[in-house]
N, C-alpha and C. Protein backbone atom coordinates (compact mmCIF):
# COMPACT_ATOMS: atom_id res chain seq x y z
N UNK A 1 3.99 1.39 -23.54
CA UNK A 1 4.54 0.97 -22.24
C UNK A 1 4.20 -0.50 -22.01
N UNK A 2 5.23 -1.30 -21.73
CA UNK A 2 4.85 -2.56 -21.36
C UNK A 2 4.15 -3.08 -20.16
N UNK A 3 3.18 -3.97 -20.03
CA UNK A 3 2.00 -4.31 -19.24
C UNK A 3 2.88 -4.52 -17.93
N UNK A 4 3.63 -5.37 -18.21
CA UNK A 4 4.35 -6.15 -17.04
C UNK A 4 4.81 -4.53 -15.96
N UNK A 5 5.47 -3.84 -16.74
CA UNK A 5 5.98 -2.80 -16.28
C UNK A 5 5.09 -2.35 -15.49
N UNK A 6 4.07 -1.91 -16.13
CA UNK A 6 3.00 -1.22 -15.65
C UNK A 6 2.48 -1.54 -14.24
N UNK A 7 2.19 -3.32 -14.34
CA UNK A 7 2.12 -4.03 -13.28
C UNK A 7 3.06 -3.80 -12.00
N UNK A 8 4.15 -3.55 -12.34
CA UNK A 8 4.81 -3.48 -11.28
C UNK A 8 4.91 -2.31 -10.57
N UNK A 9 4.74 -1.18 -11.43
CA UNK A 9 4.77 0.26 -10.95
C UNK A 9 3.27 0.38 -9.76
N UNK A 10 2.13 -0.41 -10.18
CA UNK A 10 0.81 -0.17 -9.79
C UNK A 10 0.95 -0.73 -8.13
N UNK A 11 1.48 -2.11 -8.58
CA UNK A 11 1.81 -3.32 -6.92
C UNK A 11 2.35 -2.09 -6.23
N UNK A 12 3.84 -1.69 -6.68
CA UNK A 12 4.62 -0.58 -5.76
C UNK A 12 3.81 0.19 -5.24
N UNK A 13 3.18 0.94 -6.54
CA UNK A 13 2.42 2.53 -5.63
C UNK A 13 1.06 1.85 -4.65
N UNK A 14 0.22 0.92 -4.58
CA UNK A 14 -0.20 0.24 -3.70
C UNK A 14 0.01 -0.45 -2.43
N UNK A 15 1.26 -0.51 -2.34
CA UNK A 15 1.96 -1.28 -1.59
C UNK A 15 2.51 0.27 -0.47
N UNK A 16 3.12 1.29 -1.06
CA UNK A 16 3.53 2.05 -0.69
C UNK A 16 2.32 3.16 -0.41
N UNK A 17 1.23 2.74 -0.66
CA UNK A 17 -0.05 3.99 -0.41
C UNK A 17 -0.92 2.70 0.87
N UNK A 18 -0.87 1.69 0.93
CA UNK A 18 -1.15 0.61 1.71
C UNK A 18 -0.60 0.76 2.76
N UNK A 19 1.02 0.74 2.77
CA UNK A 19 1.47 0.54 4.22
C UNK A 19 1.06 1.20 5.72
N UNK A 20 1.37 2.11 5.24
CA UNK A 20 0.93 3.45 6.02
C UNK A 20 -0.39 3.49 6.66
N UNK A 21 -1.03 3.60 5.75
CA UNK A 21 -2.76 3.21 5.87
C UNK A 21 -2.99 2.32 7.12
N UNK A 22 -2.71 0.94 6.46
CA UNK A 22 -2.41 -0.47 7.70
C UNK A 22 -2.19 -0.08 8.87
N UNK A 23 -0.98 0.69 8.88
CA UNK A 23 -0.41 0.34 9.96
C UNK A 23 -0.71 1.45 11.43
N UNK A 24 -1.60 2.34 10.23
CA UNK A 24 -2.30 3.76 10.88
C UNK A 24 -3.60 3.11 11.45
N UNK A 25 -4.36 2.44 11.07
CA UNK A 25 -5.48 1.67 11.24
C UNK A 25 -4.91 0.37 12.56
N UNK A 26 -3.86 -0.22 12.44
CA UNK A 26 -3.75 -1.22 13.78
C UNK A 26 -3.32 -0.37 14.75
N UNK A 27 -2.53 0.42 14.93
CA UNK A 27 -2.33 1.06 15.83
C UNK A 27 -3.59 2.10 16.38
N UNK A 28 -4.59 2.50 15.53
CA UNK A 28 -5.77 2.99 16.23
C UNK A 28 -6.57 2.56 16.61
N UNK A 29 -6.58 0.96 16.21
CA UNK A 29 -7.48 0.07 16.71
C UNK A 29 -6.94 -0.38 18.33
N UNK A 30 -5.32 -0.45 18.48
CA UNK A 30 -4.82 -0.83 19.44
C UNK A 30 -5.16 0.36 20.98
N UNK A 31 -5.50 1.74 20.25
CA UNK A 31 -5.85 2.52 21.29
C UNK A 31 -7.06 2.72 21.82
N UNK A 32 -8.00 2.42 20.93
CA UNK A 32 -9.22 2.15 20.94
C UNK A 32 -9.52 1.08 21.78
């Protein structure tokens, strides 16, 4: 499997396991 590839699959699933997270965390901070 090529690195680059790899790289990009990893950013995505980070990015997409990140968002959520973030945005679960400012908004509980905002109620807090």
């Amino acid at each position: 499997m090529n690195s680059q590839v790899f790289f990009q699959l990893l950013s995505l699933f980070v990015v997409v396991t990140a968002g959520p997270l973030v945005i679960f965390l400012v908004n509980n901070s905002k109620v807090s």
